[in-house]
N, C-alpha and C. Protein backbone atom coordinates (compact mmCIF):
# COMPACT_ATOMS: atom_id res chain seq x y z
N UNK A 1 33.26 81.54 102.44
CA UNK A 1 31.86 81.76 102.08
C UNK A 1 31.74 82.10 100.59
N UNK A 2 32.65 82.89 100.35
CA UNK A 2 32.45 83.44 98.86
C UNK A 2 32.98 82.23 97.66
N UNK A 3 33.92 81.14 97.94
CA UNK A 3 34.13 79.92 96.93
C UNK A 3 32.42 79.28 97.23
N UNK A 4 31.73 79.04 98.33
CA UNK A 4 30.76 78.14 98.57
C UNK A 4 29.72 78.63 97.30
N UNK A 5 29.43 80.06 97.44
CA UNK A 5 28.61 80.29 96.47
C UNK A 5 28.56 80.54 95.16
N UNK A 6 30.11 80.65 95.38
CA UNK A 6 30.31 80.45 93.58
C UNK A 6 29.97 79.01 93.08
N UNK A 7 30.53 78.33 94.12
CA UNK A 7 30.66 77.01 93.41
C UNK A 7 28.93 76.29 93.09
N UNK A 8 28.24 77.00 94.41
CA UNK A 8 26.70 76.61 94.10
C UNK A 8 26.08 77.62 92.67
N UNK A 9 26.56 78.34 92.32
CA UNK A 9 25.73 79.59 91.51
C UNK A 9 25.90 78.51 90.29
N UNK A 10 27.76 78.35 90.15
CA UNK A 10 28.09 77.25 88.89
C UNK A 10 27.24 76.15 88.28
N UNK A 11 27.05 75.45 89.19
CA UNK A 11 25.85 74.02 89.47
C UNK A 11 24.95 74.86 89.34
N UNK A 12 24.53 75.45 89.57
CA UNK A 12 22.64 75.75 89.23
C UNK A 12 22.40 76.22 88.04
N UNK A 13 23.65 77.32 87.67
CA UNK A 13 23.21 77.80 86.20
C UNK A 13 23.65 77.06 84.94
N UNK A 14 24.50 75.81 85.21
CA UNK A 14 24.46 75.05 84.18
C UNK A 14 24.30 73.48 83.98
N UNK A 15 23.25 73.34 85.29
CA UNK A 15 22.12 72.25 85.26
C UNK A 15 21.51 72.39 83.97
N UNK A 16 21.06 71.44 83.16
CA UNK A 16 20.56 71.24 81.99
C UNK A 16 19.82 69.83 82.47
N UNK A 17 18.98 69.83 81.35
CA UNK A 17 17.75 68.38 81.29
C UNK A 17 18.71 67.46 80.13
N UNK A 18 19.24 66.44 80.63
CA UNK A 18 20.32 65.12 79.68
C UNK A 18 19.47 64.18 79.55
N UNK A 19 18.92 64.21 78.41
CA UNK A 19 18.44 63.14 78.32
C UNK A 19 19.00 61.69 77.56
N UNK A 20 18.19 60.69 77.47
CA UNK A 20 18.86 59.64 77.52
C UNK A 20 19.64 59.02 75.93
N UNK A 21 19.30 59.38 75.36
CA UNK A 21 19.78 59.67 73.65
C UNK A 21 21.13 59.62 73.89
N UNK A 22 21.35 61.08 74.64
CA UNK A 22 22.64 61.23 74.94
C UNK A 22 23.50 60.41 76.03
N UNK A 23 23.15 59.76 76.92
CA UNK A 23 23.66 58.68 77.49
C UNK A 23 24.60 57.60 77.05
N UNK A 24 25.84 57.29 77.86
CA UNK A 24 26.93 56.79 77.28
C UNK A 24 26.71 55.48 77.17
N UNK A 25 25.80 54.87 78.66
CA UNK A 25 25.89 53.59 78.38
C UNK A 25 26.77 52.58 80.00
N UNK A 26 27.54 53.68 80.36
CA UNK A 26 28.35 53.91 81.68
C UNK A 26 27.45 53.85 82.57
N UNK A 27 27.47 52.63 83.32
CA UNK A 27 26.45 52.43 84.62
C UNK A 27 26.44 53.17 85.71
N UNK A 28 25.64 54.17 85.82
CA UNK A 28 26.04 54.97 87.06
C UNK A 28 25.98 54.13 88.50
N UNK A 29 26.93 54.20 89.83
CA UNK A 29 26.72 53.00 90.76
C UNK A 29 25.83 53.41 91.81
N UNK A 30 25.86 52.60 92.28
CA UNK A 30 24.59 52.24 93.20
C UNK A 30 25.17 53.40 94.08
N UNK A 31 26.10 53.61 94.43
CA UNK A 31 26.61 54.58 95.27
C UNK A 31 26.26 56.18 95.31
N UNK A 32 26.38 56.01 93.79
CA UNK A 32 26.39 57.64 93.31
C UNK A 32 24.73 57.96 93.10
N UNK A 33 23.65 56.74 92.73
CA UNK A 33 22.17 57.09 92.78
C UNK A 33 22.18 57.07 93.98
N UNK A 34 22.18 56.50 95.49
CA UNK A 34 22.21 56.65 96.72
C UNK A 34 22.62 58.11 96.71
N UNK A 35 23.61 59.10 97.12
CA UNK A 35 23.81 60.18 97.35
C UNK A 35 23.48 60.99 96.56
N UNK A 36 22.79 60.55 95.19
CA UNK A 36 21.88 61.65 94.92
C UNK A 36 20.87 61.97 95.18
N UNK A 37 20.11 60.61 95.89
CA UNK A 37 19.15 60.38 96.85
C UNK A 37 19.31 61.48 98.19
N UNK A 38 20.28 61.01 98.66
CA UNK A 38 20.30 61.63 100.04
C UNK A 38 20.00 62.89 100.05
N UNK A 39 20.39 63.72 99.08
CA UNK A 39 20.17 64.87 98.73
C UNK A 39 18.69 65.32 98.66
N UNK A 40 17.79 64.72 98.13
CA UNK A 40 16.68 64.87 98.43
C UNK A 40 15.93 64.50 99.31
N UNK A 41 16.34 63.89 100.52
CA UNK A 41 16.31 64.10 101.39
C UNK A 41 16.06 65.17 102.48
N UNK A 42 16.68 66.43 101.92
CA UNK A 42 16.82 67.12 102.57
C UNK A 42 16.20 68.51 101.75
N UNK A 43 15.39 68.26 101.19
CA UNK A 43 14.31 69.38 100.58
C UNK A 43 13.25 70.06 101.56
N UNK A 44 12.70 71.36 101.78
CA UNK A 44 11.64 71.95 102.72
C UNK A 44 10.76 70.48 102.67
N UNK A 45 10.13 70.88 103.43
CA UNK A 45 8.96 70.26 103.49
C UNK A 45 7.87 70.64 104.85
N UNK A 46 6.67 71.14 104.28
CA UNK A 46 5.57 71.64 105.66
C UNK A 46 5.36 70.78 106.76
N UNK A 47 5.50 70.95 107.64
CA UNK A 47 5.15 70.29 108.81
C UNK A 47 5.80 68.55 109.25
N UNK A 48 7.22 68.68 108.23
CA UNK A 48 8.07 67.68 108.01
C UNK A 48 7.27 66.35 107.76
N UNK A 49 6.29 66.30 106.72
CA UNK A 49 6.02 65.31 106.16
C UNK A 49 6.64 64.73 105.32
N UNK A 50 7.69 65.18 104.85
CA UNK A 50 8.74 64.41 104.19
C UNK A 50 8.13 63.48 103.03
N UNK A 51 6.81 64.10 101.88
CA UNK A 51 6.39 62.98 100.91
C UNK A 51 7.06 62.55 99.88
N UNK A 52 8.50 62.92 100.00
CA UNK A 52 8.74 61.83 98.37
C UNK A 52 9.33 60.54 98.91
N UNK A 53 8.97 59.85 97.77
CA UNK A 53 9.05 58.47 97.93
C UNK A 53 9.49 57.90 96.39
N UNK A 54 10.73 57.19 96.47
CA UNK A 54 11.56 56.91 95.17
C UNK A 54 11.61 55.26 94.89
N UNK A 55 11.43 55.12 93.65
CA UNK A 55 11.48 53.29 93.17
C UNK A 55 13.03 53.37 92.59
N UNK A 56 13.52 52.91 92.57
CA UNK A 56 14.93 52.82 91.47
C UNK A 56 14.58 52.01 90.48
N UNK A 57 14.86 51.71 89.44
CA UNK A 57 14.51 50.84 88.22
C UNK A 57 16.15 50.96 88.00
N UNK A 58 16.88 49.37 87.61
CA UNK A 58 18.64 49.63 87.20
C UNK A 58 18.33 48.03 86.43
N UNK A 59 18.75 47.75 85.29
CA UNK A 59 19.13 46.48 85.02
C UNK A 59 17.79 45.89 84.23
N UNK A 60 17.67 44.84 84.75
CA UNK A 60 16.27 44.50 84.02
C UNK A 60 15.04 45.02 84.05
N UNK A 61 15.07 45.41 85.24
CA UNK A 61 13.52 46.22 86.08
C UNK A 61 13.33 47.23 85.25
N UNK A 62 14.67 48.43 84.83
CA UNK A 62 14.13 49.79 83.95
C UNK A 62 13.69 48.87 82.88
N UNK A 63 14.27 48.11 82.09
CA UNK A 63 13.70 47.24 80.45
C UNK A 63 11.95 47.08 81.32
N UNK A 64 11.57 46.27 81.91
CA UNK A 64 10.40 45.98 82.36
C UNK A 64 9.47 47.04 82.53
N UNK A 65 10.24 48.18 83.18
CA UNK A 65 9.15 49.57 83.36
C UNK A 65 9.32 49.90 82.02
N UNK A 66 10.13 50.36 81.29
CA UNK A 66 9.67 50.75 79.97
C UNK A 66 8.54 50.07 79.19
N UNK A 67 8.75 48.79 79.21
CA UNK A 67 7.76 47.94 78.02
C UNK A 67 6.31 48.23 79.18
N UNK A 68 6.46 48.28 80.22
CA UNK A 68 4.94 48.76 80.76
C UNK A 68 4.44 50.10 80.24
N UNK A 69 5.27 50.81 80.18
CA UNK A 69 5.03 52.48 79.84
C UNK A 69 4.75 52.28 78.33
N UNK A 70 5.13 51.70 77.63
CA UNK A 70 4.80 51.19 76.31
C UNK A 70 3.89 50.93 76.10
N UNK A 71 3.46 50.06 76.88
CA UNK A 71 2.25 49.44 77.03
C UNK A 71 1.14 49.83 77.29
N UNK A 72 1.06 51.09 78.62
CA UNK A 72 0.10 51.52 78.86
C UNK A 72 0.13 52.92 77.48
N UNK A 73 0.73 53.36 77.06
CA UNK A 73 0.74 54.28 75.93
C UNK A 73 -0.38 54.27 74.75
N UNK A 74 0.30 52.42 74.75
CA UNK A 74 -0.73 51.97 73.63
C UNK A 74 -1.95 51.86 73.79
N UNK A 75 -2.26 51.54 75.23
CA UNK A 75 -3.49 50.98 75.77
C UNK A 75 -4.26 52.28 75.55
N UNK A 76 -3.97 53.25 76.22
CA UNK A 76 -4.42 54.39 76.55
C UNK A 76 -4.45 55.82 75.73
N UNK A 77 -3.92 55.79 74.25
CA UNK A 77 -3.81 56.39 73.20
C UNK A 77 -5.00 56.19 72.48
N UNK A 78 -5.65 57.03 72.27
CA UNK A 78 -6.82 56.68 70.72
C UNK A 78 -5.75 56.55 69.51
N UNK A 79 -6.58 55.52 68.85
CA UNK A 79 -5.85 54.80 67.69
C UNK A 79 -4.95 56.00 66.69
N UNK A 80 -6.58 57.14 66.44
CA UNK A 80 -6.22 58.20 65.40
C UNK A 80 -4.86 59.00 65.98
N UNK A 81 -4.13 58.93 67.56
CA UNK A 81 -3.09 59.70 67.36
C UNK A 81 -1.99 58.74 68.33
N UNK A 82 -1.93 57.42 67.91
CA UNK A 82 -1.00 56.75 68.23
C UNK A 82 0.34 56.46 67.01
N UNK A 83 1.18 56.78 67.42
CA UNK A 83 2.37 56.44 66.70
C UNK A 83 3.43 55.44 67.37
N UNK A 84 3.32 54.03 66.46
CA UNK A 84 4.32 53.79 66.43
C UNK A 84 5.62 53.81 66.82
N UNK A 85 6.24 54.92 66.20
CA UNK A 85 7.75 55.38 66.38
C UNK A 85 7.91 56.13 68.25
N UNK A 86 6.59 56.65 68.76
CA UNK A 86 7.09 56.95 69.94
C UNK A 86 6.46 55.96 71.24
N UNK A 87 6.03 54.86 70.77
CA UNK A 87 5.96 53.80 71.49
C UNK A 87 7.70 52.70 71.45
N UNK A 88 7.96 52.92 70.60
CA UNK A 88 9.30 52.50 70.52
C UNK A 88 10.16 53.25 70.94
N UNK A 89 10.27 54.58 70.92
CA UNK A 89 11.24 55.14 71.77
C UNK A 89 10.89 55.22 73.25
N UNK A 90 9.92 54.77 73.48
CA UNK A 90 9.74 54.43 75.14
C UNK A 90 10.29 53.58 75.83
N UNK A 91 10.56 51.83 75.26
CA UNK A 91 11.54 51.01 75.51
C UNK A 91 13.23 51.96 75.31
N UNK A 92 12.93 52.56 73.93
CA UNK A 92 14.55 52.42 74.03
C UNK A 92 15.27 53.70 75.26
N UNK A 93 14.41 54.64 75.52
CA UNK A 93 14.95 55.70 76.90
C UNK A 93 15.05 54.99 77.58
N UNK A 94 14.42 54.17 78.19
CA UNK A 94 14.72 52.68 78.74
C UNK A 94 15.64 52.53 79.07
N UNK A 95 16.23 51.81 77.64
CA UNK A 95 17.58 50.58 77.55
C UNK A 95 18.52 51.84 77.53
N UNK A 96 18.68 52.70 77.26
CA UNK A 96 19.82 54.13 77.01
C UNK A 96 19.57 54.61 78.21
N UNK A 97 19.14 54.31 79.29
CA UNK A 97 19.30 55.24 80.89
C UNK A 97 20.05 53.96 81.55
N UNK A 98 20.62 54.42 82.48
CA UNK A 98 21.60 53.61 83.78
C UNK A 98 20.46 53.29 84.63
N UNK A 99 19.18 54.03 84.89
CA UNK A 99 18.57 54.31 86.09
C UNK A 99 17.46 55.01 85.66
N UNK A 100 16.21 54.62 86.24
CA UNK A 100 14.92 55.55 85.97
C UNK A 100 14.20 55.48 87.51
N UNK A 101 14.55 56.30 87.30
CA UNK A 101 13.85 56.59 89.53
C UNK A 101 12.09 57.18 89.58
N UNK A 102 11.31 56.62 89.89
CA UNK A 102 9.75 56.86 89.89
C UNK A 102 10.01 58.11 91.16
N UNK A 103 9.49 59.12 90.49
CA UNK A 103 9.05 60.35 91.61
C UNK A 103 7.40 60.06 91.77
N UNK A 104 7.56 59.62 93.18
CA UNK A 104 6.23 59.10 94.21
C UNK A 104 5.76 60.49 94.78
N UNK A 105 4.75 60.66 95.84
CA UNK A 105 4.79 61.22 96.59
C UNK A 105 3.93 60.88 97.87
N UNK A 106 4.20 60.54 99.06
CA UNK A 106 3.01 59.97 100.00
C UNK A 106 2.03 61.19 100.55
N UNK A 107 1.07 61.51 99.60
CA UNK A 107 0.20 62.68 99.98
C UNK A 107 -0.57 62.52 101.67
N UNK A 108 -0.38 63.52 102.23
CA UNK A 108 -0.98 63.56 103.80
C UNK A 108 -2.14 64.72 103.59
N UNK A 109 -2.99 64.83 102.92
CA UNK A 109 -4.08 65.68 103.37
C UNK A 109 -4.89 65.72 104.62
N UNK A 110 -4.73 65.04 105.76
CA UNK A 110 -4.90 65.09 106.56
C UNK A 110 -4.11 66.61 107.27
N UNK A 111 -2.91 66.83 106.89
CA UNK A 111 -1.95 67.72 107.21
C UNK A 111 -1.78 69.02 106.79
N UNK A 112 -1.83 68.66 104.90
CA UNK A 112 -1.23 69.51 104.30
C UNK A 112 -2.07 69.60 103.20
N UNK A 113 -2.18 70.67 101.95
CA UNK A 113 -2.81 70.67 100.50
C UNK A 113 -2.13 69.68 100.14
N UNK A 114 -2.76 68.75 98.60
CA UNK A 114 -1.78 67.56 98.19
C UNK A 114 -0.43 68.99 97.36
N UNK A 115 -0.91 70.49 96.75
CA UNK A 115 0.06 70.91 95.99
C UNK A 115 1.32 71.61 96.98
N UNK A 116 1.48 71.37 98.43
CA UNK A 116 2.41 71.53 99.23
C UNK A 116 3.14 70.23 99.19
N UNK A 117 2.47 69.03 99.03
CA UNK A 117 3.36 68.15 98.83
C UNK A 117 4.30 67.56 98.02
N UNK A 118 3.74 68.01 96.67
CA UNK A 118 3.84 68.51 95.21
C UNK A 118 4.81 69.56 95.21
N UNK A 119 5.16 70.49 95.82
CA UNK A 119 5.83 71.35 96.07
C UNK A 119 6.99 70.91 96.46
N UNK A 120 6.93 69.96 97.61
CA UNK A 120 8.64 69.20 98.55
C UNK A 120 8.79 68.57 97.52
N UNK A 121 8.26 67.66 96.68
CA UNK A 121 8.85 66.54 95.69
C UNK A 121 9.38 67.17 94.95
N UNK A 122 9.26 68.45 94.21
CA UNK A 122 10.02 69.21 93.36
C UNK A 122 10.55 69.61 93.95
N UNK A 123 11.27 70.07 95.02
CA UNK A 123 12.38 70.88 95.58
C UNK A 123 12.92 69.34 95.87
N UNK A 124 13.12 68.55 96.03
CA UNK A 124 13.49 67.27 96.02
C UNK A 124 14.41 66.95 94.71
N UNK A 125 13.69 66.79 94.11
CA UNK A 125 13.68 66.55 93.02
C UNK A 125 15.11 67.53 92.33
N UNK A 126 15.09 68.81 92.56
CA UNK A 126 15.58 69.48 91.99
C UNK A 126 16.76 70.01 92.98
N UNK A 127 17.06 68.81 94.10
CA UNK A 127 18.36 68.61 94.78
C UNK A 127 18.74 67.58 94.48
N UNK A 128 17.61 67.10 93.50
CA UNK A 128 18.08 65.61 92.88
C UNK A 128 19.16 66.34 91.46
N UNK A 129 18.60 66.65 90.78
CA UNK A 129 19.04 67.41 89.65
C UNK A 129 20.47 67.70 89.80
N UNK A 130 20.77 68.83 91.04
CA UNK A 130 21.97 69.76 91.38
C UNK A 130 23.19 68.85 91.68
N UNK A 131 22.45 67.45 92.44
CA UNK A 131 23.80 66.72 92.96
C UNK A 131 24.23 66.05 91.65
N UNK A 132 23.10 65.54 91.04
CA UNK A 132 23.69 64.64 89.57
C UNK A 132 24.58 65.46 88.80
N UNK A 133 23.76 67.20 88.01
CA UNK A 133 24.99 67.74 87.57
C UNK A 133 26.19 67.86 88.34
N UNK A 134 26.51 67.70 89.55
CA UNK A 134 27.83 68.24 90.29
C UNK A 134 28.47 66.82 90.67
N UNK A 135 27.94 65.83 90.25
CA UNK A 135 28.40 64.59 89.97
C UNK A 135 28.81 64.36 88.36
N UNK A 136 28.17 64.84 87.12
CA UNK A 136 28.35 64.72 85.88
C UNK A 136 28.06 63.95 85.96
N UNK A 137 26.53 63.56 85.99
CA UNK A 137 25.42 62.58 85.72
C UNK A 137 24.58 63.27 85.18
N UNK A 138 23.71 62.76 83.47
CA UNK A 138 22.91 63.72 83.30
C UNK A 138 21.22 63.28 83.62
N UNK A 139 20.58 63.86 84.06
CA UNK A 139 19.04 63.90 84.60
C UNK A 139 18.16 64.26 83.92
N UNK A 140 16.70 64.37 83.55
CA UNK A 140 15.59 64.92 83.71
C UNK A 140 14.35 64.19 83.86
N UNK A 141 13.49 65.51 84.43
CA UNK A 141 12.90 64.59 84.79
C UNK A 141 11.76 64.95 84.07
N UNK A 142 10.93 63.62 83.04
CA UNK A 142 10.03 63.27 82.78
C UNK A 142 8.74 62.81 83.05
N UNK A 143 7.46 63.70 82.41
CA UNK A 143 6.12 63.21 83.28
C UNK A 143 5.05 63.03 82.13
N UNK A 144 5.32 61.50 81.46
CA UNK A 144 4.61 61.54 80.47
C UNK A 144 3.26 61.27 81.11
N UNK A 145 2.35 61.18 80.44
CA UNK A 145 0.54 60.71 80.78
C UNK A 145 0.45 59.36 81.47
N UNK A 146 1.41 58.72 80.86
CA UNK A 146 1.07 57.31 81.44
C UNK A 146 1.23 57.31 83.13
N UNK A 147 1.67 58.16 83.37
CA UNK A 147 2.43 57.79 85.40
C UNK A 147 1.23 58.01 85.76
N UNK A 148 -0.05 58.49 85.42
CA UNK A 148 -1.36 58.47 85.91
C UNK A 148 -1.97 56.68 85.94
N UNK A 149 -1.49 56.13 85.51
CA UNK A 149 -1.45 54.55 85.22
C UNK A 149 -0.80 53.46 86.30
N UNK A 150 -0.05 53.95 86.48
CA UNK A 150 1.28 53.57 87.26
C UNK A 150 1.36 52.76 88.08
N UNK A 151 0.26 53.31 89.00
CA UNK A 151 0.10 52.83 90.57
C UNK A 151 0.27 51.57 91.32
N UNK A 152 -1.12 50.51 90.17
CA UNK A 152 -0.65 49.34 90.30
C UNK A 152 0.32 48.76 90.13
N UNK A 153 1.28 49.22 88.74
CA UNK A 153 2.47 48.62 88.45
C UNK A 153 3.70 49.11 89.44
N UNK A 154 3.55 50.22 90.44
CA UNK A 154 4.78 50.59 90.97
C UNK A 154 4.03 50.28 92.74
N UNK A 155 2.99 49.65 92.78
CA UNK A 155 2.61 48.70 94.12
C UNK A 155 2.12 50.25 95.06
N UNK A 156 1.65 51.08 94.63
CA UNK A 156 1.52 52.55 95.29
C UNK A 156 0.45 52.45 96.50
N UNK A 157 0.67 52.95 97.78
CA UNK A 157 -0.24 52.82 98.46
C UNK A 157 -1.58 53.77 98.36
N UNK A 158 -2.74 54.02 98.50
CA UNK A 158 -3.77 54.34 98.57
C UNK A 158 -3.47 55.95 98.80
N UNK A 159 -2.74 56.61 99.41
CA UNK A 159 -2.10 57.81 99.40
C UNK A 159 -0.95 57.94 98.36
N UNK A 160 -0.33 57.38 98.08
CA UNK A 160 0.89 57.53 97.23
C UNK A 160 0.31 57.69 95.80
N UNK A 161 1.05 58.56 95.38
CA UNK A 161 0.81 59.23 94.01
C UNK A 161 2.22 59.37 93.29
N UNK A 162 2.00 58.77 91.60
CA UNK A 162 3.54 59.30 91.25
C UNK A 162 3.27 60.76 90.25
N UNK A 163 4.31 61.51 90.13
CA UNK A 163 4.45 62.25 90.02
C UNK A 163 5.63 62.71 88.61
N UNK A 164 6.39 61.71 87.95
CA UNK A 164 6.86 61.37 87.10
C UNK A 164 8.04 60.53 87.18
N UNK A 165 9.10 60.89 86.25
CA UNK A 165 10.11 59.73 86.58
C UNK A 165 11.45 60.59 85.95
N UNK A 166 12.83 60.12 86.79
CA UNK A 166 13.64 60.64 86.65
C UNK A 166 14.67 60.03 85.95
N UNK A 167 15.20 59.81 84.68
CA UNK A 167 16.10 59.33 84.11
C UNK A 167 17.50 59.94 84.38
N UNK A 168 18.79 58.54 84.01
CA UNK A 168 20.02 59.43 84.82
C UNK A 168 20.55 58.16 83.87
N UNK A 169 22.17 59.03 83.93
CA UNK A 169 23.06 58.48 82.71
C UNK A 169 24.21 59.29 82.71
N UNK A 170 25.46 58.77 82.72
CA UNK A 170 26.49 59.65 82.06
C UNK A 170 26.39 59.85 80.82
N UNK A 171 27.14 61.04 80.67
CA UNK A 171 26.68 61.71 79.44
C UNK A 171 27.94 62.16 78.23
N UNK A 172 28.32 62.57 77.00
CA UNK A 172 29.47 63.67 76.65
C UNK A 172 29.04 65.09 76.56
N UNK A 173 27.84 65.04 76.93
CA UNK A 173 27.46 66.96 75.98
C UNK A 173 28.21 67.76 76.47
N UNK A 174 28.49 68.29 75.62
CA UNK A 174 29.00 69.76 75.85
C UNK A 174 27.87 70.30 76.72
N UNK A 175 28.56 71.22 77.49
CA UNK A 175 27.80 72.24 78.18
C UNK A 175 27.25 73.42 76.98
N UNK A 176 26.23 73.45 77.37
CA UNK A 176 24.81 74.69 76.61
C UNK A 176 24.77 75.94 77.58
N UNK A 177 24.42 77.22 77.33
CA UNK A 177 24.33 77.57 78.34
C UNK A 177 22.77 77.90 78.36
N UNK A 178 22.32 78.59 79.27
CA UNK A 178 20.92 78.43 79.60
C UNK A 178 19.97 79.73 78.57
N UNK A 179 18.90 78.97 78.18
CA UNK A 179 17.55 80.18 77.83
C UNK A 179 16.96 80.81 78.59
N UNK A 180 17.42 81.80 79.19
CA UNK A 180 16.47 82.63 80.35
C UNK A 180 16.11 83.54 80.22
N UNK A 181 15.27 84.90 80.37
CA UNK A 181 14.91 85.99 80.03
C UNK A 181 15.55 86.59 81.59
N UNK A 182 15.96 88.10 81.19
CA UNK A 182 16.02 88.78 82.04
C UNK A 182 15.45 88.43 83.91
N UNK A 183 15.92 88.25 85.07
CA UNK A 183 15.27 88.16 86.13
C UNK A 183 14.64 89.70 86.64
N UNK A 184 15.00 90.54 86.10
CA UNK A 184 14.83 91.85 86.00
C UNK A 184 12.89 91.63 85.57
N UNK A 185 12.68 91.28 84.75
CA UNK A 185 11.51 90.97 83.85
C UNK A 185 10.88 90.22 84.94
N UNK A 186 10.88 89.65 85.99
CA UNK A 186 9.81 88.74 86.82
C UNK A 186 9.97 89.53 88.35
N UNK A 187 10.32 90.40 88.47
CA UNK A 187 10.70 91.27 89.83
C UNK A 187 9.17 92.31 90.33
N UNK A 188 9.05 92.62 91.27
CA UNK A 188 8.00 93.65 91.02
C UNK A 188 8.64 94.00 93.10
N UNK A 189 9.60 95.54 93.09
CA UNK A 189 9.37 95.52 94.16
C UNK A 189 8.56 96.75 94.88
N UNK A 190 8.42 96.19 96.09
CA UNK A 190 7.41 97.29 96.82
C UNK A 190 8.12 97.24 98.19
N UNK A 191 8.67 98.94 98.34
CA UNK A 191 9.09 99.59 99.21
C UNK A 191 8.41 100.36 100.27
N UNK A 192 7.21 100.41 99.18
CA UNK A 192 6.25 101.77 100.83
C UNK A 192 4.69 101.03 100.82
C-alpha cells in the first residue's frame, strides 16, 4: 500500500502542462493514446452518464484541424487585435504535436447540470494527464475561443459540446517542480 501511494503522489506532483514547442517529433502510438484513453474512462461521473467524448486528430487530420483553428481565429478576431504571428503558431502546435484529442462532452440535462458534466470531463481529462505523465508523454490541455466554433467541423451532435483540446508529444524537459502556495492556505477546518 505504501509503494502504491508513493508512486501515485510522484505522478501527480510532477505532472506539468508540455507543450508542443517542446515536442520531439516521436510519434506517440496508437497504443499508448488508446490507454491513455482508457484511463479516462474511468473518471466519477453523476448518475453514470459517462459525457466525455474524444476525436483523435494523428497525421494529416491534426495539419487539417489546425489550419481550421487558424481559420476560424481569423474569421472570428476583429481586425484591430488580430496577429499574424499567432495565427501561424496555430498550424505549427499542429505540425509539433503527435496527437490533438478534441475534449467533447455529451451534455444530458435531462439528468444532470451541464457543469456536473463539465466536471467528469475534467476529472477525465486529468486521468488523461496522470497516465501520459507516467507514460512520459507530455500533455496539456488547451481551450482557445475558437472550440466555441468547432461543432460543425468536429460533426458534434446537438447535445455534444467541446470543451477544448488536448495536445500530446514526447518530450526532453527537464522536470520543473511545481508553483503552489501552501495547502495549509486553502483549508478551513470545523470541528464543533
Amino acid at each position: 500500500m505504501e509503494e502504491e501511494i508513493t508512486v501515485l503522489t510522484n505522478i501527480i506532483q510532477r505532472r506539468r502542462s508540455i507543450f508542443p514547442v517542446s515536442y520531439t517529433g516521436q510519434e506517440v502510438p496508437v497504443a499508448v493514446i488508446k490507454q491513455i484513453l482508457e484511463s479516462a474512462n474511468y473518471a466519477p461521473t453523476h448518475k453514470l452518464t459517462e459525457p466525455w467524448r474524444f476525436i483523435v486528430f494523428r497525421n494529416e487530420g491534426k495539419i487539417k484541424l489546425g489550419k481550421e483553428l487558424a481559420r476560424l481565429y481569423k474569421e472570428t478576431t476583429p481586425a484591430h487585435q488580430f496577429l499574424q504571428k499567432k495565427q501561424d503558431s496555430i498550424v505549427e502546435k499542429a505540425e509539433q504535436s503527435s496527437c490533438i484529442i478534441t475534449l467533447n462532452a455529451q451534455l444530458n440535462s435531462d439528468k444532470v447540470p451541464e457543469w456536473e458534466e463539465l466536471a467528469a470531463l475534467a476529472c477525465a481529462v486529468q486521468n488523461m494527464a496522470l497516465t501520459a505523465e507516467a507514460l512520459k508523454v507530455g500533455a496539456y490541455w488547451s481551450s482557445p475561443g475558437m472550440i466555441a466554433d468547432l461543432k460543425e467541423y468536429l460533426n458534434l451532435g446537438t447535445t455534444e459540446k467541446c470543451f477544448g483540446l488536448f495536445y500530446m508529444g514526447y518530450h526532453n524537459e527537464e522536470p520543473r517542480a511545481a508553483k503552489r502556495t501552501p495547502i495549509e492556505e486553502k483549508i478551513k477546518w470545523v470541528e464543533s
